[in-house]
C-alpha atoms as a PDB file:
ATOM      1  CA  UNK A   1      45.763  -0.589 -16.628  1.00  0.00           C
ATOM      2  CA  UNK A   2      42.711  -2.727 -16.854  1.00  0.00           C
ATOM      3  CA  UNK A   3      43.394  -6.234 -15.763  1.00  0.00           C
ATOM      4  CA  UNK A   4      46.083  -5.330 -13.688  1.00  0.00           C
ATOM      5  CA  UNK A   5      44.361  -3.204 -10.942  1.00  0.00           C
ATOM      6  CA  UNK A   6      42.025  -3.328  -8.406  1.00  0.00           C
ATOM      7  CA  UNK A   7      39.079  -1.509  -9.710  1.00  0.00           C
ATOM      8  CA  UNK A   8      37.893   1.206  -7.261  1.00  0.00           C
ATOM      9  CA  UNK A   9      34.065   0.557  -9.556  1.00  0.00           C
ATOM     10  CA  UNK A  10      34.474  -2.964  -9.262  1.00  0.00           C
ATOM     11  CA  UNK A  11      34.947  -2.598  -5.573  1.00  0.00           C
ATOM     12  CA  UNK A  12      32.201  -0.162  -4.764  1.00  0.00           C
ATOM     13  CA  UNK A  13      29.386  -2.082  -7.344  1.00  0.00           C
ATOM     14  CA  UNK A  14      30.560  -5.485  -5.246  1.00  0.00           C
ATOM     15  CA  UNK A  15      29.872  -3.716  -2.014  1.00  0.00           C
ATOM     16  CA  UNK A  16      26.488  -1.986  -3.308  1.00  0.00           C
ATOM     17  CA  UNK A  17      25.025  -5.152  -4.388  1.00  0.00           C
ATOM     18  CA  UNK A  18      25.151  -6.554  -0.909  1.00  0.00           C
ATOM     19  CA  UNK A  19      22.859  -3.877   0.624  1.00  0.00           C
ATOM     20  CA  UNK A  20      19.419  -4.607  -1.217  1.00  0.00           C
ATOM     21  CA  UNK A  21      18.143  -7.184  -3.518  1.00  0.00           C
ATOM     22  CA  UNK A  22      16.133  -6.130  -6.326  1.00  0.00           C
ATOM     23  CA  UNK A  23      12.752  -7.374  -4.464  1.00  0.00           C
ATOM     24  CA  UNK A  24      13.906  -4.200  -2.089  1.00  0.00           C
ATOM     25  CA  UNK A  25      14.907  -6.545   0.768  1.00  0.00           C
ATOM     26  CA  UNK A  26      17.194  -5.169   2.377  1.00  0.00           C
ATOM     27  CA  UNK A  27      20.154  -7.806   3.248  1.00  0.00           C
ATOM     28  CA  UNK A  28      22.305  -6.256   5.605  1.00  0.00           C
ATOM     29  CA  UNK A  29      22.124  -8.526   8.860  1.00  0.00           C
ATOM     30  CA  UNK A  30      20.098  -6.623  12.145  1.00  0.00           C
ATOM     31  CA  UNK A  31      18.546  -4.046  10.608  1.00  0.00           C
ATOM     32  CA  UNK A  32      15.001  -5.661  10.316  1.00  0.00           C
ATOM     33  CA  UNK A  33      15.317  -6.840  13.822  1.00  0.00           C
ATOM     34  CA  UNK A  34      14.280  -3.785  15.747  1.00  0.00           C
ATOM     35  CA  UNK A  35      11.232  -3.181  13.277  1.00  0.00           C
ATOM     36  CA  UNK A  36       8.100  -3.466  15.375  1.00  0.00           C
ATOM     37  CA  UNK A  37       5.846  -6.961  15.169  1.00  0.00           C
ATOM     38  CA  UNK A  38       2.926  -6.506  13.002  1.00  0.00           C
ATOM     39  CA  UNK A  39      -0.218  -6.530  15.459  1.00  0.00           C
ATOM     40  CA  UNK A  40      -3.656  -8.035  14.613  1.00  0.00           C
ATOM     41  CA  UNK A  41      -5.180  -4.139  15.300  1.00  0.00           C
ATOM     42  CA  UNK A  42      -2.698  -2.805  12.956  1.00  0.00           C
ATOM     43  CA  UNK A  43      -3.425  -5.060   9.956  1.00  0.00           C
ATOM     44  CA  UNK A  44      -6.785  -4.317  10.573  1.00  0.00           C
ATOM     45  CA  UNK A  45      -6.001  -0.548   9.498  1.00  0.00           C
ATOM     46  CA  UNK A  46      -4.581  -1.472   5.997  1.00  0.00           C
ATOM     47  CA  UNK A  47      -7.917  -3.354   5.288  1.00  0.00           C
ATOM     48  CA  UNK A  48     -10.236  -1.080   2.677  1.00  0.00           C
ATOM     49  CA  UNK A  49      -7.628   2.152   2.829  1.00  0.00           C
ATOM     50  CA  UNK A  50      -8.630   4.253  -0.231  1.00  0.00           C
ATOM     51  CA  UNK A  51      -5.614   3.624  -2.149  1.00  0.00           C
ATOM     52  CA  UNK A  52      -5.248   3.298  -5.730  1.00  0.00           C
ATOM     53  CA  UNK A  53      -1.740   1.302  -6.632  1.00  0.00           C
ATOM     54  CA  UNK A  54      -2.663   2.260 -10.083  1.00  0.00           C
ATOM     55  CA  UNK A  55      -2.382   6.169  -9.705  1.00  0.00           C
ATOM     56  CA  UNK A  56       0.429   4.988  -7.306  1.00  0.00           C
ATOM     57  CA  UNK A  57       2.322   3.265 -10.378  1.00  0.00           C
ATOM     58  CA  UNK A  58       1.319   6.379 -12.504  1.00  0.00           C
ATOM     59  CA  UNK A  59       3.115   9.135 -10.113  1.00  0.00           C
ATOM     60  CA  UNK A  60       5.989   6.937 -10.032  1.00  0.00           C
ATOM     61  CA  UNK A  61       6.581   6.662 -13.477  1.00  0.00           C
ATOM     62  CA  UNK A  62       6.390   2.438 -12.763  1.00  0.00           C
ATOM     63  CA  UNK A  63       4.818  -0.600 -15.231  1.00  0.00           C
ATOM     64  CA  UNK A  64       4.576  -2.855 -12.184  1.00  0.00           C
ATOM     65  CA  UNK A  65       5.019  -2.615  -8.200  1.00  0.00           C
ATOM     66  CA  UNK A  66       7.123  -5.163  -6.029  1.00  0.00           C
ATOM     67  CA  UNK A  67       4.079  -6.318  -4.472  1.00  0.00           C
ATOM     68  CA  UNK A  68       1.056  -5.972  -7.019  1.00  0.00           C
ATOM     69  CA  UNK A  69      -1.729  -6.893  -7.040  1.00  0.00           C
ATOM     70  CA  UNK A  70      -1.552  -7.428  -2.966  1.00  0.00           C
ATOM     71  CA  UNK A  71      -2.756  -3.785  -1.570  1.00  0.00           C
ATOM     72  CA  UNK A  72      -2.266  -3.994   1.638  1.00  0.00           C
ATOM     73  CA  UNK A  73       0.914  -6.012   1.397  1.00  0.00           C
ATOM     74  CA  UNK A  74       2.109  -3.016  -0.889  1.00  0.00           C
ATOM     75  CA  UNK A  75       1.157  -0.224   1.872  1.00  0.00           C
ATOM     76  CA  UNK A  76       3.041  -2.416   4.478  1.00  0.00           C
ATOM     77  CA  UNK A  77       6.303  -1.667   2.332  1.00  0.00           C
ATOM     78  CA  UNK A  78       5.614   1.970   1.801  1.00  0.00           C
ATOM     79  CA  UNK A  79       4.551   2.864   5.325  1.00  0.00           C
ATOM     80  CA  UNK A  80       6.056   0.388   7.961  1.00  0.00           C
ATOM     81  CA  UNK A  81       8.815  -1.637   6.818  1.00  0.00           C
ATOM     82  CA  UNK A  82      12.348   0.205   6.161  1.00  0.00           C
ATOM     83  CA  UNK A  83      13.654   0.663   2.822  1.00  0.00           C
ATOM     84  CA  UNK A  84      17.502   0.823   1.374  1.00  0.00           C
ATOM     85  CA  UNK A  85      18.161   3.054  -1.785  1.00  0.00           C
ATOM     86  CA  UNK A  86      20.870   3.092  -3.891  1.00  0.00           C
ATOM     87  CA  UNK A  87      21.013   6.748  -5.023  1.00  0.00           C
ATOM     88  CA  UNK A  88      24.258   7.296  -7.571  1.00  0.00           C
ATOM     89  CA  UNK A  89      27.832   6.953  -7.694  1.00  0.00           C
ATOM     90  CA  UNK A  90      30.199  10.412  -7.507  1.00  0.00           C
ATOM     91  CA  UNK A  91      33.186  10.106  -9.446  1.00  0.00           C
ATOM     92  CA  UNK A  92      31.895   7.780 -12.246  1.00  0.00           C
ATOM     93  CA  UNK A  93      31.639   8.698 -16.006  1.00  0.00           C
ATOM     94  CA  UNK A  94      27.936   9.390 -16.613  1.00  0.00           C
ATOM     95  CA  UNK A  95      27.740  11.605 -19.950  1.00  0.00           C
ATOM     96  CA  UNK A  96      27.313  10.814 -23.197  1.00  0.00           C
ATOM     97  CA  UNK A  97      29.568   8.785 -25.147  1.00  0.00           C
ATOM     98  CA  UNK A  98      31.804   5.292 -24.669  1.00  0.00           C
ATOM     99  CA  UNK A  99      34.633   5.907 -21.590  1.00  0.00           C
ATOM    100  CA  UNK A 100      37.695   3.810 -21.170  1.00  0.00           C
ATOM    101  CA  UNK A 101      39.123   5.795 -18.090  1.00  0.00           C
ATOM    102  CA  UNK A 102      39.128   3.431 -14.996  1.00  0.00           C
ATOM    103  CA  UNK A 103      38.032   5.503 -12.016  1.00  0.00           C
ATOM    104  CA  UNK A 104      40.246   6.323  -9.300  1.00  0.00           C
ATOM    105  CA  UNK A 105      38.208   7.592  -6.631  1.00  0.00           C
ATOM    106  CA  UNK A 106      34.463   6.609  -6.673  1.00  0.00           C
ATOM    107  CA  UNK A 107      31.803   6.943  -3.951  1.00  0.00           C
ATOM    108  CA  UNK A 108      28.584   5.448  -3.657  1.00  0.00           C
ATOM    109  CA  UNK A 109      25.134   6.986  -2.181  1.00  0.00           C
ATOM    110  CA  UNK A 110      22.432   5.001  -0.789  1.00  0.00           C
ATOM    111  CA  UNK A 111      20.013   5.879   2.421  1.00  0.00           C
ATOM    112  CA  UNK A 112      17.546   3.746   4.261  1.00  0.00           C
ATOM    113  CA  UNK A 113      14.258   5.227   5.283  1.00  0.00           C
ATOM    114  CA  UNK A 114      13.838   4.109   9.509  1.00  0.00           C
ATOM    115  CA  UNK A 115      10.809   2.911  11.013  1.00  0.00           C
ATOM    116  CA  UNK A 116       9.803   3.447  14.732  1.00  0.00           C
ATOM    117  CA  UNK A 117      11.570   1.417  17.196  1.00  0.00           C
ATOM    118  CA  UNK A 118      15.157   1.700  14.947  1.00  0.00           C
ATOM    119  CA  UNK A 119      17.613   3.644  16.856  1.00  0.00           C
ATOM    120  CA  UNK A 120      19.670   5.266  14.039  1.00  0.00           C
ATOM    121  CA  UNK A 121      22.897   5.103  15.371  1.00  0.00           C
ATOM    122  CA  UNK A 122      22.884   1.482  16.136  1.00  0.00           C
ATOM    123  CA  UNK A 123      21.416   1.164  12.405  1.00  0.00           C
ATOM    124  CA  UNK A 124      24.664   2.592  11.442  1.00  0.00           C
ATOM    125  CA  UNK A 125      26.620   0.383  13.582  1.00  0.00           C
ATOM    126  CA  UNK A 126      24.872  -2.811  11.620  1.00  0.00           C
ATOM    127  CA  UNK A 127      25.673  -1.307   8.020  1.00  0.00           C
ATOM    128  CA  UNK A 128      29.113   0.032   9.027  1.00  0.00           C
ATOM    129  CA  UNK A 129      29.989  -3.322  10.132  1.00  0.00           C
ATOM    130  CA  UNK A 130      28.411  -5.218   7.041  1.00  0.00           C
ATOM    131  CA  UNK A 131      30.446  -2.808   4.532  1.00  0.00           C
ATOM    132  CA  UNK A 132      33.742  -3.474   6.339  1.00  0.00           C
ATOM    133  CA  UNK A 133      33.456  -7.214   6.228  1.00  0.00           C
ATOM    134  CA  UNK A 134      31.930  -7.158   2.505  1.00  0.00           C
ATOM    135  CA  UNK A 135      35.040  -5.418   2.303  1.00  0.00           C
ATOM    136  CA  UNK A 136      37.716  -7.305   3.750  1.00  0.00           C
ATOM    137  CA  UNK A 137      36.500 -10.403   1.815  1.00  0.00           C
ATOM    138  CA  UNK A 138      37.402  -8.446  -1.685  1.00  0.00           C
ATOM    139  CA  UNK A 139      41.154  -8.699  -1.076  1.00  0.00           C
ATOM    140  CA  UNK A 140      41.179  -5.498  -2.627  1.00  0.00           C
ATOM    141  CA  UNK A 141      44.562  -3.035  -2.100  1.00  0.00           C
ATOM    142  CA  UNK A 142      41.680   0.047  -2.453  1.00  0.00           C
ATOM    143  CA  UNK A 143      40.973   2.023   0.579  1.00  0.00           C
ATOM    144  CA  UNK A 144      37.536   2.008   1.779  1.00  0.00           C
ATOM    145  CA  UNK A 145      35.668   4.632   4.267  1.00  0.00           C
ATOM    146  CA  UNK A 146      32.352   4.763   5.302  1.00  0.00           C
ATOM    147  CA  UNK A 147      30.560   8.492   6.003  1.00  0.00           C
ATOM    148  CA  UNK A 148      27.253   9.968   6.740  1.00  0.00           C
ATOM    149  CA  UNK A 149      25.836  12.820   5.966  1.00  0.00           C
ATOM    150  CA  UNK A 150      24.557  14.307   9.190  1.00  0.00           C
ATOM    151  CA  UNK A 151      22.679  12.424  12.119  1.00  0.00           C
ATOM    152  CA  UNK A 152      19.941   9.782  10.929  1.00  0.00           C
ATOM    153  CA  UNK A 153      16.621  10.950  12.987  1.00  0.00           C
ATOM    154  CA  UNK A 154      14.520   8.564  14.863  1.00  0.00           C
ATOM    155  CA  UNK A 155      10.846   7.712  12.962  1.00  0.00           C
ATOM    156  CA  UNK A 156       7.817   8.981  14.391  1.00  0.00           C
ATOM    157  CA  UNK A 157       5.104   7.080  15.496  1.00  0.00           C
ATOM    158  CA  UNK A 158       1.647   7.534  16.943  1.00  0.00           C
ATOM    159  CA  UNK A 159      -1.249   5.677  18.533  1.00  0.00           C
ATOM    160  CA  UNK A 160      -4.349   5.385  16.660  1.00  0.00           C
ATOM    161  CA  UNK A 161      -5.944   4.214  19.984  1.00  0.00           C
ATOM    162  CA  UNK A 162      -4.831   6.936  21.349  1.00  0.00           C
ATOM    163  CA  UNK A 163      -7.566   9.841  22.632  1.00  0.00           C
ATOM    164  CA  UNK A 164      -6.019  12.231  20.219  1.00  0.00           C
ATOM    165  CA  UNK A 165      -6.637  10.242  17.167  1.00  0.00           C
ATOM    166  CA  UNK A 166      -9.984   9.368  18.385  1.00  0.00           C
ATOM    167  CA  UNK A 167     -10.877  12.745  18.392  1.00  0.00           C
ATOM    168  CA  UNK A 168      -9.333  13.643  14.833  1.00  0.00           C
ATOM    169  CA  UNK A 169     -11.166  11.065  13.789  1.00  0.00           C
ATOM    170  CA  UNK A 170     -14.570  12.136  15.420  1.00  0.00           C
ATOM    171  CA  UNK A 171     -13.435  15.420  13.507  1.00  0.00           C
ATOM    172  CA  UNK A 172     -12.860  14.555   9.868  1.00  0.00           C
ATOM    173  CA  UNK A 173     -16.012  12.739   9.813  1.00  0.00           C
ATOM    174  CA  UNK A 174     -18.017  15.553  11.176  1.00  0.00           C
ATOM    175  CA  UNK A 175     -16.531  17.063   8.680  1.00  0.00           C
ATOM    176  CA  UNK A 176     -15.623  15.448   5.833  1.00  0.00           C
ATOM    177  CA  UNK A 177     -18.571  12.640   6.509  1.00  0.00           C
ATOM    178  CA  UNK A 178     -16.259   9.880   5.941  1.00  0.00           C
ATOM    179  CA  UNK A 179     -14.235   7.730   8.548  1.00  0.00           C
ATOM    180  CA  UNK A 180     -10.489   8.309   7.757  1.00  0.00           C
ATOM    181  CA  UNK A 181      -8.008   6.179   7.253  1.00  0.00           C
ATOM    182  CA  UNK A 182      -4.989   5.927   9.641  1.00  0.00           C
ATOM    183  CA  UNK A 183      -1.484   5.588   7.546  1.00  0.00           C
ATOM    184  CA  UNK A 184       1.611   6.202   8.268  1.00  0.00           C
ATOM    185  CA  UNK A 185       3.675   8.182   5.581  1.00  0.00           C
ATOM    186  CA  UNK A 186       7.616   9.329   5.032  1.00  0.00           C
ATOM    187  CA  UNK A 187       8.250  12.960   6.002  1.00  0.00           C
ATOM    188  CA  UNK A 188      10.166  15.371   6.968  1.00  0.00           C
ATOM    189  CA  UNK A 189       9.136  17.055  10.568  1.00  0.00           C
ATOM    190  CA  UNK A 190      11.242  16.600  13.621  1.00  0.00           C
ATOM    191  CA  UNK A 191       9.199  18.683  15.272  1.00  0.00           C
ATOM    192  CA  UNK A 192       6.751  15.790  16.057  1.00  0.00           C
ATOM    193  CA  UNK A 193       9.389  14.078  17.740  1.00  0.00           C
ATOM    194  CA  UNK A 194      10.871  16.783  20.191  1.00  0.00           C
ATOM    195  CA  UNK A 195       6.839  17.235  21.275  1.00  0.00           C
ATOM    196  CA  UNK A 196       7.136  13.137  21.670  1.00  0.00           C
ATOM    197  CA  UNK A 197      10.034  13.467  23.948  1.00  0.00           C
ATOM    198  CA  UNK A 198       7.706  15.810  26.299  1.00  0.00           C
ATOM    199  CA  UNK A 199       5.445  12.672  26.906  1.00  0.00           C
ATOM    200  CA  UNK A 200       2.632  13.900  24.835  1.00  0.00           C
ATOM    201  CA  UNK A 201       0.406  12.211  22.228  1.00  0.00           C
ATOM    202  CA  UNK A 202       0.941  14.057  18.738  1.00  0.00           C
ATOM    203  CA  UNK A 203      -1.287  13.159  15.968  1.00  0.00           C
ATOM    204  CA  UNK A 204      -0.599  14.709  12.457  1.00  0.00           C
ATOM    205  CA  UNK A 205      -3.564  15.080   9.733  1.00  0.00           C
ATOM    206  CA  UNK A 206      -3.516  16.735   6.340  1.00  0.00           C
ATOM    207  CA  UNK A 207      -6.069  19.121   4.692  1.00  0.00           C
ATOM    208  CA  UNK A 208      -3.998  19.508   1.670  1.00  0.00           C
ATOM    209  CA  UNK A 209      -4.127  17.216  -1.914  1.00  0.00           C
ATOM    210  CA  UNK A 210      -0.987  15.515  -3.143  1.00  0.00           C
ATOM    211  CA  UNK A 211      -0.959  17.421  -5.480  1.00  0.00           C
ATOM    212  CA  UNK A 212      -0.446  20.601  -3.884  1.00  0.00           C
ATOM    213  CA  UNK A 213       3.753  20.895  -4.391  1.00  0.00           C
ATOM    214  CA  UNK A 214       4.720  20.956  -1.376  1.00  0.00           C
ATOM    215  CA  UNK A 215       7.876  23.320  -0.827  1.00  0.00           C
ATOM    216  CA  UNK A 216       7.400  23.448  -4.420  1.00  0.00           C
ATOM    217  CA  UNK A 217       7.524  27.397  -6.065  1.00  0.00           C
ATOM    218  CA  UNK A 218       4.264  26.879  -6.888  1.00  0.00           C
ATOM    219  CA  UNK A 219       3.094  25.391  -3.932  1.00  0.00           C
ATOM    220  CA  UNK A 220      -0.831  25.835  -3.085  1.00  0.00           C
ATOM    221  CA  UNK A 221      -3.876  24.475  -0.998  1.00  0.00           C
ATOM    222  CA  UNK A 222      -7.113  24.354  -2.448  1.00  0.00           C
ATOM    223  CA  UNK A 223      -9.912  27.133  -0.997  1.00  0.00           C
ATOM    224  CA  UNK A 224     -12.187  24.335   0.206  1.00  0.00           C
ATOM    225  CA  UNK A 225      -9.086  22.050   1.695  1.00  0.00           C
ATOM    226  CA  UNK A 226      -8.243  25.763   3.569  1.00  0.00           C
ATOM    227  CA  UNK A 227     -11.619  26.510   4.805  1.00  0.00           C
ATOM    228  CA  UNK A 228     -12.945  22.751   5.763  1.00  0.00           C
ATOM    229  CA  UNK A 229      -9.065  22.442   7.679  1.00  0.00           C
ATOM    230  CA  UNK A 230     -10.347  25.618   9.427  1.00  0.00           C
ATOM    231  CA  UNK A 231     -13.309  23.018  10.345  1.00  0.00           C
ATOM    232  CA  UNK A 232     -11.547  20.605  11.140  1.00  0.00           C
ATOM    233  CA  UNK A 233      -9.128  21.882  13.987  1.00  0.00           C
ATOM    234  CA  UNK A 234     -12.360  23.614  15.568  1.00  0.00           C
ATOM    235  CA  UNK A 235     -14.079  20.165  15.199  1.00  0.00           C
ATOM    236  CA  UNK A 236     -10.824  18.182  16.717  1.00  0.00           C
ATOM    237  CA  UNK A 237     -10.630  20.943  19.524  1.00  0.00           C
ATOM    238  CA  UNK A 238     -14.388  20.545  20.525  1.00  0.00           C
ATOM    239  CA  UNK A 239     -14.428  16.338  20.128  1.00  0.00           C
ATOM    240  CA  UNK A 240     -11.362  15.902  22.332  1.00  0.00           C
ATOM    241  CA  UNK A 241     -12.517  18.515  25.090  1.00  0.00           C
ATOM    242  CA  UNK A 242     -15.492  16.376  24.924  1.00  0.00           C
ATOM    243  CA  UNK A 243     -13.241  12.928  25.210  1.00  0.00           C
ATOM    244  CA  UNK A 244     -11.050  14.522  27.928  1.00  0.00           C
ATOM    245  CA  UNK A 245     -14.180  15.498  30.478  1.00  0.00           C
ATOM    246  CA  UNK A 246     -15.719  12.446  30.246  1.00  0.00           C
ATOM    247  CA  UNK A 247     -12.791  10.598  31.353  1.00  0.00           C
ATOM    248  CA  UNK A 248     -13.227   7.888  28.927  1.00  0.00           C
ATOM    249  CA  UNK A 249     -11.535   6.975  26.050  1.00  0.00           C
ATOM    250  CA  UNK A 250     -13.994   4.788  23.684  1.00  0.00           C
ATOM    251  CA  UNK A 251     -13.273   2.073  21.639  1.00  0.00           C
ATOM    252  CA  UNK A 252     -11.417   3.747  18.759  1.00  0.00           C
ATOM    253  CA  UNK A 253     -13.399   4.093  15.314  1.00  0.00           C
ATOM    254  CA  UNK A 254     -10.423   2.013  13.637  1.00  0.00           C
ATOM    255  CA  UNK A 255     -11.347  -1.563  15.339  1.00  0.00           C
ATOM    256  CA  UNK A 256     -15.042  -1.124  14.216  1.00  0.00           C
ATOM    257  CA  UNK A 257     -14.936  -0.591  10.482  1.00  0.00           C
ATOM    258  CA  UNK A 258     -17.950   1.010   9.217  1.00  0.00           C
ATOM    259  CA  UNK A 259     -18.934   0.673   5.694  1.00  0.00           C
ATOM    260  CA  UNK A 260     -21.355   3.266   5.780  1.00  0.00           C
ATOM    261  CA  UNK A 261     -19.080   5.528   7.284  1.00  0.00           C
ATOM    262  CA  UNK A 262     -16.516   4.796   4.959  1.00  0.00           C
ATOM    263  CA  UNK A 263     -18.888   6.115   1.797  1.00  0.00           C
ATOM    264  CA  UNK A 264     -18.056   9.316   0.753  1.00  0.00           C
ATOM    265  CA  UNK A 265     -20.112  12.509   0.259  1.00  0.00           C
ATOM    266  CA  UNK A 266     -20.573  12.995  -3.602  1.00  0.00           C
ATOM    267  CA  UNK A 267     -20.381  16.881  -2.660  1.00  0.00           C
ATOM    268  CA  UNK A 268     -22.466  19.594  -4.334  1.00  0.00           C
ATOM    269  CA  UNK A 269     -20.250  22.534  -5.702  1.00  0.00           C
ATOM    270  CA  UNK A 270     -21.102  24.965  -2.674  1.00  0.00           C
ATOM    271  CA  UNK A 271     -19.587  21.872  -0.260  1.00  0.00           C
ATOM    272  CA  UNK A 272     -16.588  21.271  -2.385  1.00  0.00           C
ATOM    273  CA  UNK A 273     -16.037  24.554  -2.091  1.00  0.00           C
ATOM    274  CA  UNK A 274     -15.705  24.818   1.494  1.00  0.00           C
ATOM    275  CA  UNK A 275     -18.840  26.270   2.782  1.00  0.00           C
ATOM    276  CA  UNK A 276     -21.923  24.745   4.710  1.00  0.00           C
ATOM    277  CA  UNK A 277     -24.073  22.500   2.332  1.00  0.00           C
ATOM    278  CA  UNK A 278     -27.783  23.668   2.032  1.00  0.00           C
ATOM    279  CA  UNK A 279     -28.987  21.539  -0.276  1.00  0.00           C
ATOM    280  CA  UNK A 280     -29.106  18.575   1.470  1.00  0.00           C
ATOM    281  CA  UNK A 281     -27.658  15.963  -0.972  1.00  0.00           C
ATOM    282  CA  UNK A 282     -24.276  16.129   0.623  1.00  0.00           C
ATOM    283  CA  UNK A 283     -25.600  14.240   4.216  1.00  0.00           C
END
């Protein structure tokens, strides 16, 4: 039949290609529009984050990123910008082997990751309406239907400048004596938002590793991650009781980069392991 049919593949690979470029930008018209302006503090956040695009590349499995050597152009992508993925096609022959059978039903998989201020459903609107004119323009006597898989979820976003970040950062470097970084990673807990929707501040930080498996059957934490995050929510508790009787909310840490902040303890082994240091090389 080849030759003389419309291709259901043929169809579905034209339609794919016109969702992302292979520099990851994503092409369908109005779905950058709603992603926040960058802001002067904000950029000022990527500047000196301890991230290693290297070890990045290596979890991966990557030779070379989109945006290398650029760090902080490279965060921007990971953490604030949306992304489209093109997942698999159902349907298709994938084993082993040469195939000659032409497909009659195939369906393609992609998702885009959302970024606060993107309203999901009028995200779906935009790519909806780009797939059906892609489409139309094929000529193509194939059916073509659109589905998602569930609700998209709104992104969650916080305030650094916010008094609750302030005082999780007061905490980790009491701490951890180190000002943290403030990033903004994918994830998976709704939670966060139906707090949001109360009109509260929510801040989220880790005391795990990434390497930790999260979900995983053998997931784990570390004994000094558990007992220095048992420090760290007492520390959090105590700095913003102190920000919230004062009635003032100080300049947050962020804006005023601190290099000698920013150097880490070296860490003897009874610190790394949790407890109080006592020998004095840790301060």
């Amino acid at each position: 039949f080849g030759g003389s049919v419309h291709e259901p593949m043929i169809d579905l690979v034209k339609i794919m290609s016109t969702l992302v470029d292979s520099k990851g930008t994503i092409l369908i018209p109005g779905v950058m529009d709603s992603v926040a302006p960058l802001t002067d503090f904000e950029k000022k956040l990527y500047e000196g984050v301890d991230f290693s695009l290297e070890s990045h590349k290596r979890a991966c499995g990557a030779k070379r990123l989109l945006y290398e050597p650029d760090l902080e152009k490279s965060l921007m992508h990971i953490w604030r910008y949306p992304s489209l993925t093109l997942h698999g096609i159902e349907g298709a022959h994938a084993g082993p082997g040469a195939k000659t059978v032409i497909p009659a039903k195939v369906i393609g998989k992609f998702s885009i990751r959302l970024v606060p201020n993107q309203d999901p459903s009028k995200i779906a609107d935009l790519v909806r309406a780009h797939v059906t004119q892609v489409f139309e323009t094929l000529g193509s006597c194939n059916s073509m239907k659109l589905t998602t898989d569930g609700e998209g979820a709104p992104a969650f976003g916080g305030n650094p400048q916010d008094r609750n970040y302030i005082a999780a950062a007061k905490a980790n470097e009491c701490v951890y004596g180190v000002q943290p970084d403030f990033v903004r990673s994918g994830g998976s807990i709704p939670v966060t938002l139906t707090m949001q929707d109360t009109g509260r501040s929510v801040v989220l930080f880790p005391v795990g590793r990434n390497d930790d498996g999260h979900h995983g059957q053998n997931e784990k934490i570390d004994l000094n991650n558990f007992i220095s995050g048992i420090k760290l929510l007492a520390a959090y508790l105590t700095e913003f009781a102190s920000l919230a009787s004062s009635g003032e909310v100080p300049e947050s840490p962020a804006s005023k980069p601190d290099p000698v902040a920013k150097r880490r303890r070296t860490g003897c082994a009874r610190f790394m392991a949790g407890f109080t240091c006592e020998c004095g090389d840790c301060a």
